[in-house]
Protein backbone atom coordinates (compact mmCIF):
# COMPACT_ATOMS: atom_id res chain seq x y z
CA UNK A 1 0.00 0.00 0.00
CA UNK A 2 1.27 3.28 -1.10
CA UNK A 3 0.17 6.46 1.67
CA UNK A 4 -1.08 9.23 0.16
CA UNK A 5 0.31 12.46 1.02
CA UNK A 6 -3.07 15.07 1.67
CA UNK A 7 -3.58 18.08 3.02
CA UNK A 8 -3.04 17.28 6.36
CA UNK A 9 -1.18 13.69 7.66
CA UNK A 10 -0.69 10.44 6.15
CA UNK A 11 -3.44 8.20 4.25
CA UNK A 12 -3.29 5.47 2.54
CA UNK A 13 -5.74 3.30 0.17
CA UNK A 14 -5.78 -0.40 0.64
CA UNK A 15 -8.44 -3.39 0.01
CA UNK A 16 -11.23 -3.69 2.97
CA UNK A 17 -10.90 -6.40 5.53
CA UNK A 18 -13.61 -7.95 7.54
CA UNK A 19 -12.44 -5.90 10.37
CA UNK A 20 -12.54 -2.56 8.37
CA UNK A 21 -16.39 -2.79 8.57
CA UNK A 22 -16.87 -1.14 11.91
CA UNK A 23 -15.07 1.87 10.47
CA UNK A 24 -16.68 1.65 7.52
CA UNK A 25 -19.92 1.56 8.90
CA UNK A 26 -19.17 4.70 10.88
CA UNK A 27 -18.44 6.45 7.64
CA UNK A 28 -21.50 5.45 6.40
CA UNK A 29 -23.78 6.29 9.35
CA UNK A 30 -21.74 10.23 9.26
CA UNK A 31 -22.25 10.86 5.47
CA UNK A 32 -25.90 9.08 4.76
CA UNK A 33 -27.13 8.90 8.56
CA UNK A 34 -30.42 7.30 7.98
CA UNK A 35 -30.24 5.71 4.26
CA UNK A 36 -27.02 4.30 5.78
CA UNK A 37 -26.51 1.00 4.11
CA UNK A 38 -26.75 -1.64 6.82
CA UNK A 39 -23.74 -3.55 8.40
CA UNK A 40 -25.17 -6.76 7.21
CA UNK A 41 -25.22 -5.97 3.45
CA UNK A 42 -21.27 -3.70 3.80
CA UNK A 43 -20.24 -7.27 4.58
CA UNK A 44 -21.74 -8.66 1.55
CA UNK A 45 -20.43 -6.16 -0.65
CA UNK A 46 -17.09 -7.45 1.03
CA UNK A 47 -17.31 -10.83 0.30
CA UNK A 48 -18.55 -10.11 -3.23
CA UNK A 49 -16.42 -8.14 -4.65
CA UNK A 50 -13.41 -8.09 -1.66
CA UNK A 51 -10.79 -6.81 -4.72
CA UNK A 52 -12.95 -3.66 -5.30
CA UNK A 53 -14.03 -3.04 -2.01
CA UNK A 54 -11.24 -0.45 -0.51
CA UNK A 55 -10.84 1.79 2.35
CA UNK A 56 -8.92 4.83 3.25
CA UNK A 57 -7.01 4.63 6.24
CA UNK A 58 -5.87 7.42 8.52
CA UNK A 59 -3.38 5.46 11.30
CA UNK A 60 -6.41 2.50 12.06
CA UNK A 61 -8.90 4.63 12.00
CA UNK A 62 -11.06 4.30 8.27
CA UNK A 63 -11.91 7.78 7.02
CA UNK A 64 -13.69 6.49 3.79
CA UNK A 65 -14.54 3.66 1.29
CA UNK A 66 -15.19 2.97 -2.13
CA UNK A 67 -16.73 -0.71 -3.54
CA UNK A 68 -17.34 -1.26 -7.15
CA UNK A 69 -18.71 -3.88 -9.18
CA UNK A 70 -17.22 -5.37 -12.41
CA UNK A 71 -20.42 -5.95 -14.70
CA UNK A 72 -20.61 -7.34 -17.97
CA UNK A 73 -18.69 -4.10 -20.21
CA UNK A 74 -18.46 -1.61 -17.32
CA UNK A 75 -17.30 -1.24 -14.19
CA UNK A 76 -20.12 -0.18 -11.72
CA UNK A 77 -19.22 2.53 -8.71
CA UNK A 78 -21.43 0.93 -6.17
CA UNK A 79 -20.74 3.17 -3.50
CA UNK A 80 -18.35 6.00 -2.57
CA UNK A 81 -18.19 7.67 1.51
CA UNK A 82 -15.67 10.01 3.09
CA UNK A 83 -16.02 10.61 6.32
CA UNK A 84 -17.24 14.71 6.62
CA UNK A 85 -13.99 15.69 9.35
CA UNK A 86 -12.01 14.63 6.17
CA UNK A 87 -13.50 15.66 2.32
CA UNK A 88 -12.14 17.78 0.28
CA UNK A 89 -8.61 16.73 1.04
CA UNK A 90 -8.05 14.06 -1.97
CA UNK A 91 -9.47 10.89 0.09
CA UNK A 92 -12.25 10.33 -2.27
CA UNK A 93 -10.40 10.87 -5.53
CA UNK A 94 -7.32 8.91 -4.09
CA UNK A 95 -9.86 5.94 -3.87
CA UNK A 96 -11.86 6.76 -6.69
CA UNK A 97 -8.78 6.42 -9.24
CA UNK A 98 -7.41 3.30 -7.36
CA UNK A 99 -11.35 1.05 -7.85
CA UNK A 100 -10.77 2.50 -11.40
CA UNK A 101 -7.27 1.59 -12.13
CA UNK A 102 -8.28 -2.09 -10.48
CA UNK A 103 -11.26 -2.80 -13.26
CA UNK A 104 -9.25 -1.07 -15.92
CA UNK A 105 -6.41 -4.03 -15.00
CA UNK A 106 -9.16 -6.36 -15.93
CA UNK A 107 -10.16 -4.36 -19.09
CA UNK A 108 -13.04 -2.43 -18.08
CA UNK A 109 -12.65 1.28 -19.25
CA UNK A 110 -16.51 2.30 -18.86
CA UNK A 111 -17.93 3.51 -15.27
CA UNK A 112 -21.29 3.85 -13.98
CA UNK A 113 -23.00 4.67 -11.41
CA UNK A 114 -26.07 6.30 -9.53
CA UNK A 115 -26.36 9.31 -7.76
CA UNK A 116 -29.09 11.47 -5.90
CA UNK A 117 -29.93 14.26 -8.01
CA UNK A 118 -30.11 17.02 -4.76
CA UNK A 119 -26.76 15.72 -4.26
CA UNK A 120 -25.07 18.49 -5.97
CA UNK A 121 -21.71 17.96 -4.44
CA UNK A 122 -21.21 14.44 -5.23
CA UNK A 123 -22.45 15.49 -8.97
CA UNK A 124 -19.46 17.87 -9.25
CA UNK A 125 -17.15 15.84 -7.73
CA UNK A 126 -17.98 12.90 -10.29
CA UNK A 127 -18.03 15.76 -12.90
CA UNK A 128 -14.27 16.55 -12.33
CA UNK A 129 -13.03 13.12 -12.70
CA UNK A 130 -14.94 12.37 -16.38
CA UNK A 131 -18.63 11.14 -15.32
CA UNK A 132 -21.47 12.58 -17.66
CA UNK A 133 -24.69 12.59 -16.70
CA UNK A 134 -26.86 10.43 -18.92
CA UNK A 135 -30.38 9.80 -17.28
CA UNK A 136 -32.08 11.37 -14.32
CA UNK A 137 -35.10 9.06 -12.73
């Protein structure tokens, strides 16, 4: 694992482990508080699709996660959480570029995802690293 260097200390981007989940959890609960994705089904995702599930690590403590899909021609963003004390320092790009580079090593070069449409920020940020917006429902 390679630390990234951001704004302020030392984090680094490596693949989820079953014990990640408590922190990953957290991260959820702090960014979607309610529509928090249960632990139950973060542990699923885990054991699906363990290569493209990945957390950002700050010391032991996780400060976000990304978990993609690969899917038959694309690569699917399944979900993407930075804990609030730490956005806008690189922690979601740094992850963000690592999923991709992971299903691009297995030949997938088209992304998708979903996001909510009042969610303006997450829009932008997805924006500024190529995503187009191609349907709203």
């Amino acid at each position: 694992m390679e630390p990234l260097h951001l704004l302020e200390g030392l984090v680094g981007v490596r693949e989820a482990r079953e014990e990640d989940l408590a922190g990953v959890y957290e991260v959820e609960v702090r960014c979607f508080g309610s529509q928090a994705y249960p632990l139950r089904l973060l542990k699923a995702l885990l054991i699906l699709h363990g290569e493209f599930f990945l957390v950002a690590v700050d010391g032991d403590r996780v400060v976000g996660y990304v978990v993609a899909a690969p899917m038959k021609g694309y690569g699917h963003i399944l979900s993407i959480a930075v804990d609030p004390s730490m956005q806008r320092r690189g922690v979601g790009s740094a992850l963000l570029s690592e999923v991709m580079g992971r299903l691009r090593a297995r030949g997938i070069n088209r992304f998708r995802l979903e996001v909510r449409a009042d969610n303006e920020a997450a829009i932008r940020f997805y924006e500024r690293h190529g995503f187009k917006l191609i349907g709203v429902a």
